[in-house]
Protein backbone atom coordinates (compact mmCIF):
# COMPACT_ATOMS: atom_id res chain seq x y z
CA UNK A 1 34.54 20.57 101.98
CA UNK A 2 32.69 24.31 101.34
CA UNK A 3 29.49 23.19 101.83
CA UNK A 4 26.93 22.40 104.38
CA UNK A 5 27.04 17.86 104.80
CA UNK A 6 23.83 18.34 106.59
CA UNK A 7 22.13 19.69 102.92
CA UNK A 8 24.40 17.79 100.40
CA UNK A 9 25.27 14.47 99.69
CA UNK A 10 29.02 13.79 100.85
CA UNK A 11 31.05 11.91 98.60
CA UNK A 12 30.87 8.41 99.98
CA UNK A 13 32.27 4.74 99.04
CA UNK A 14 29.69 4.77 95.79
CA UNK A 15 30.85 7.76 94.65
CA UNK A 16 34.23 7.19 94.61
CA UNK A 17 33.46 3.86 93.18
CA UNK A 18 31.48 5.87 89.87
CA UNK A 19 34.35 8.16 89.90
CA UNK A 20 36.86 5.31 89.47
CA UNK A 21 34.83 3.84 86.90
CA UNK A 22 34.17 7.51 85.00
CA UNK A 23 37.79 8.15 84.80
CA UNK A 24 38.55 4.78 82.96
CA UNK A 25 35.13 5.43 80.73
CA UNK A 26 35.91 9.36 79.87
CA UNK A 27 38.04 10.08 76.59
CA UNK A 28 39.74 13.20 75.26
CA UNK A 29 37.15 15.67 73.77
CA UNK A 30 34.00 14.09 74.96
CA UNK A 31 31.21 16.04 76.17
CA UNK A 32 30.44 14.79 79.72
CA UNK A 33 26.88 15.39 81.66
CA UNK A 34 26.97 14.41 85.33
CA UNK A 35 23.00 14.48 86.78
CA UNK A 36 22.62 14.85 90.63
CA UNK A 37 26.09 16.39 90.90
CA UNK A 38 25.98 16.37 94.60
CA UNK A 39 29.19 17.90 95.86
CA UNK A 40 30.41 18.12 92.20
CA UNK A 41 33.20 15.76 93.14
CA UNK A 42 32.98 13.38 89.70
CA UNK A 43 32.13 16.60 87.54
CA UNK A 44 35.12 18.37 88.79
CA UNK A 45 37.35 15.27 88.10
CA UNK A 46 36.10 15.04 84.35
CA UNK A 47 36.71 18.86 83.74
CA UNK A 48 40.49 18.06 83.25
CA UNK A 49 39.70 15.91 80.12
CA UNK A 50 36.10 16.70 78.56
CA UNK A 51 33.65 19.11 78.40
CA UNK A 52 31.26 18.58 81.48
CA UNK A 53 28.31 20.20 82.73
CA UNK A 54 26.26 18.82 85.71
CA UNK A 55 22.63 19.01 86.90
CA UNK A 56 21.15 19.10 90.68
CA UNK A 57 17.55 20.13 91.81
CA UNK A 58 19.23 20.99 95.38
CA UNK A 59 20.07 24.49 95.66
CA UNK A 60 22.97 23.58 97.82
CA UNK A 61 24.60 20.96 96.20
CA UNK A 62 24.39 23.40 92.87
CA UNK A 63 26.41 26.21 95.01
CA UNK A 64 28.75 23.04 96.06
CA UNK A 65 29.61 22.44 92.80
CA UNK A 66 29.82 25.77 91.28
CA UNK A 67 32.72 26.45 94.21
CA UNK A 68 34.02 22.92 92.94
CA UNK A 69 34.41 24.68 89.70
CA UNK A 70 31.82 23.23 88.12
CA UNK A 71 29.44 24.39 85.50
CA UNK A 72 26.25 23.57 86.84
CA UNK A 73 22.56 23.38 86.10
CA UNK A 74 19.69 23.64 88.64
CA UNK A 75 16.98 21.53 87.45
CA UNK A 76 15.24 18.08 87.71
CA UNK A 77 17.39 15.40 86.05
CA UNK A 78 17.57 16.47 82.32
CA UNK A 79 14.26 18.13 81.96
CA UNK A 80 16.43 21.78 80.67
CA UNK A 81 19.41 19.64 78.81
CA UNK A 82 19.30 20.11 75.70
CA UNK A 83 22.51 18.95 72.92
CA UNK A 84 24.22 15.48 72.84
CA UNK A 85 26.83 13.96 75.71
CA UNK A 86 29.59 11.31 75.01
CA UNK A 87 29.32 10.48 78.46
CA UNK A 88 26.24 10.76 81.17
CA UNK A 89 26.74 9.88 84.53
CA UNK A 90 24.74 9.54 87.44
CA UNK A 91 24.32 8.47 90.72
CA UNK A 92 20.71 8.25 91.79
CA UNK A 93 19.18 7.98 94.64
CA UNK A 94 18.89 4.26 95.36
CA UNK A 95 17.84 3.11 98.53
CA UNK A 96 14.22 1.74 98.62
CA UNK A 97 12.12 4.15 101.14
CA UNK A 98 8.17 3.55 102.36
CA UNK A 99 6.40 6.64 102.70
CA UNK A 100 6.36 6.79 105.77
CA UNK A 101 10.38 6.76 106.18
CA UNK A 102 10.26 10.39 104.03
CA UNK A 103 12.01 13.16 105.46
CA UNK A 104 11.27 16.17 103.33
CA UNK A 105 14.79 17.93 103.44
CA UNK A 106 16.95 18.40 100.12
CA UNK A 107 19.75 15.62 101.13
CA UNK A 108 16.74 13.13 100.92
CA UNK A 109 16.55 13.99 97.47
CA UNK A 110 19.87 12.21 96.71
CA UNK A 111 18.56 8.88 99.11
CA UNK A 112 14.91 8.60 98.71
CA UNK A 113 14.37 5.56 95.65
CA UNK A 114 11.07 5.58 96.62
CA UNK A 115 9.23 2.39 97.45
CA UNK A 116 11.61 -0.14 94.74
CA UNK A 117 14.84 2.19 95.05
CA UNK A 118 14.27 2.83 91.24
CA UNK A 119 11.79 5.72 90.98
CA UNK A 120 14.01 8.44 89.81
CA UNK A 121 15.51 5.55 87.80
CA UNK A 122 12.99 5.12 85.72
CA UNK A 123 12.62 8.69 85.09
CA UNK A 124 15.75 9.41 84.37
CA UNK A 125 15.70 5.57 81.84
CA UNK A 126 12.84 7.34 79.96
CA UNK A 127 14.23 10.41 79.08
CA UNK A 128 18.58 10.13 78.76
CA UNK A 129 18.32 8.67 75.38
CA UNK A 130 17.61 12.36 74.17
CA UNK A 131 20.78 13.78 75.13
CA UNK A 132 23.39 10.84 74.29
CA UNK A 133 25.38 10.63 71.65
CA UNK A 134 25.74 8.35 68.32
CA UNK A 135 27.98 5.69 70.31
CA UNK A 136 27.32 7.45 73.77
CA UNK A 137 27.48 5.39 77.28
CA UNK A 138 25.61 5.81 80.14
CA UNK A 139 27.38 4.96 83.95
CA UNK A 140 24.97 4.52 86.44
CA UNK A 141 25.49 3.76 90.34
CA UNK A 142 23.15 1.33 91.76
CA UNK A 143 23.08 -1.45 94.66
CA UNK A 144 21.76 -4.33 94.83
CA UNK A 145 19.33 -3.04 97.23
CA UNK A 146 17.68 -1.83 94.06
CA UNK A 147 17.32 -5.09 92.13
CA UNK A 148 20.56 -4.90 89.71
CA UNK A 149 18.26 -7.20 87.36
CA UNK A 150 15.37 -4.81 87.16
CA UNK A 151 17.43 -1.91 86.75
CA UNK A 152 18.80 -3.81 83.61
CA UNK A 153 15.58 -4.75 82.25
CA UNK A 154 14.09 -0.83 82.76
CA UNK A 155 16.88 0.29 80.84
CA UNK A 156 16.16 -2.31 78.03
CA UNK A 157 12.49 -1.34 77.42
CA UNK A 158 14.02 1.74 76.33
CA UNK A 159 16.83 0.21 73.90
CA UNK A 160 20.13 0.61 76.07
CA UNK A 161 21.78 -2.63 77.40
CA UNK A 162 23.79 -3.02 80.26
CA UNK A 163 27.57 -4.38 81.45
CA UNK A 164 28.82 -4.29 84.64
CA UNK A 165 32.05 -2.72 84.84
CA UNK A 166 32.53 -2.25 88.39
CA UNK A 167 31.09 -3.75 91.71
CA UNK A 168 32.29 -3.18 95.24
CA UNK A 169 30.90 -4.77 98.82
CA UNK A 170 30.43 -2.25 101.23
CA UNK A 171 28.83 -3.48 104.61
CA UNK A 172 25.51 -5.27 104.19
CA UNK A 173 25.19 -4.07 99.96
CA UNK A 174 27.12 -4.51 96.98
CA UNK A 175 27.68 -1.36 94.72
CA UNK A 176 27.50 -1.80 91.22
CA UNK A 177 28.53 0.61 88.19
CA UNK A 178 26.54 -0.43 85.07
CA UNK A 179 27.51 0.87 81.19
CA UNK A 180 24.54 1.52 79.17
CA UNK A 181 24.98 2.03 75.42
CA UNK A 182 22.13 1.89 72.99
């Protein structure tokens, strides 16, 4: 680990469980965007196969990531992206947080859901259809602190539709990776 744990998000039980599912998902010449990189962990892993890029908006999870190897963007979500992806992956910050619970640091960035646990969710629903491919997929990490069914239905509104492909108990939550194809 070359970075500071206190700033980035270390790889934890749901990302390995979104790496596990990326590696059986990614195929030979696709063009791979991971969002909120973190550590650069997954994007590292996908280098081997496919072109991947990755996005953070924390400064030190984008340095984590470039010594990961990674080519990496610093921005919000997809605002700068601009081409097509075979695969986009991301991990979002999930867990449901009142206002009052806010820390303003740049690891809360990669924990704070806001209020549902879907807020950058649904930013990140409105705008990924842009950058996928004809016959992209979409994996997404999300609990089921974050209301698995909701998540589904925000992703419909905008014409992807979901399948579970992986799901893992860990303590008092159950992790979920969902496929989203149009």
């Amino acid at each position: 680990m070359d970075y500071d744990s206190s700033q980035v998000y270390q790889p934890e039980a749901d990302t390995y469980l979104l790496l596990d599912a990326a590696r059986g998902e990614v195929r030979p010449g696709d063009r791979v965007l991971e969002v909120g990189t973190g550590s650069g962990l997954i994007a590292a892993a996908m280098r081997k196969g496919a072109r991947t890029i990755a996005t953070d908006i924390n400064p030190h999870a984008a340095i984590a990531a470039q010594k990961a190897g990674v080519d990496v963007i610093r921005c919000n979500l997809l605002d700068p992206i601009r081409g097509k992806f075979d695969l986009v992956l991301f991990n979002p910050p999930y867990l449901p947080t009142e206002p009052h619970e806010r820390i303003d640091d740049w690891l809360e960035y990669a924990l704070d859901g806001g209020k549902t646990g879907r807020a950058t969710l649904e930013r990140f629903a409105a705008d990924v259809k842009r950058v996928l491919a004809p016959g992209g997929r979409i994996l997404i990490l999300i609990s089921s602190l974050t209301g698995p069914g909701e998540v589904k239905e925000l992703f419909a509104t905008h014409g992807l539709q979901a399948e579970l492909i992986r799901e893992e108990r860990v303590e008092d939550e159950i992790l979920l990776v969902l496929r989203f194809t149009r």
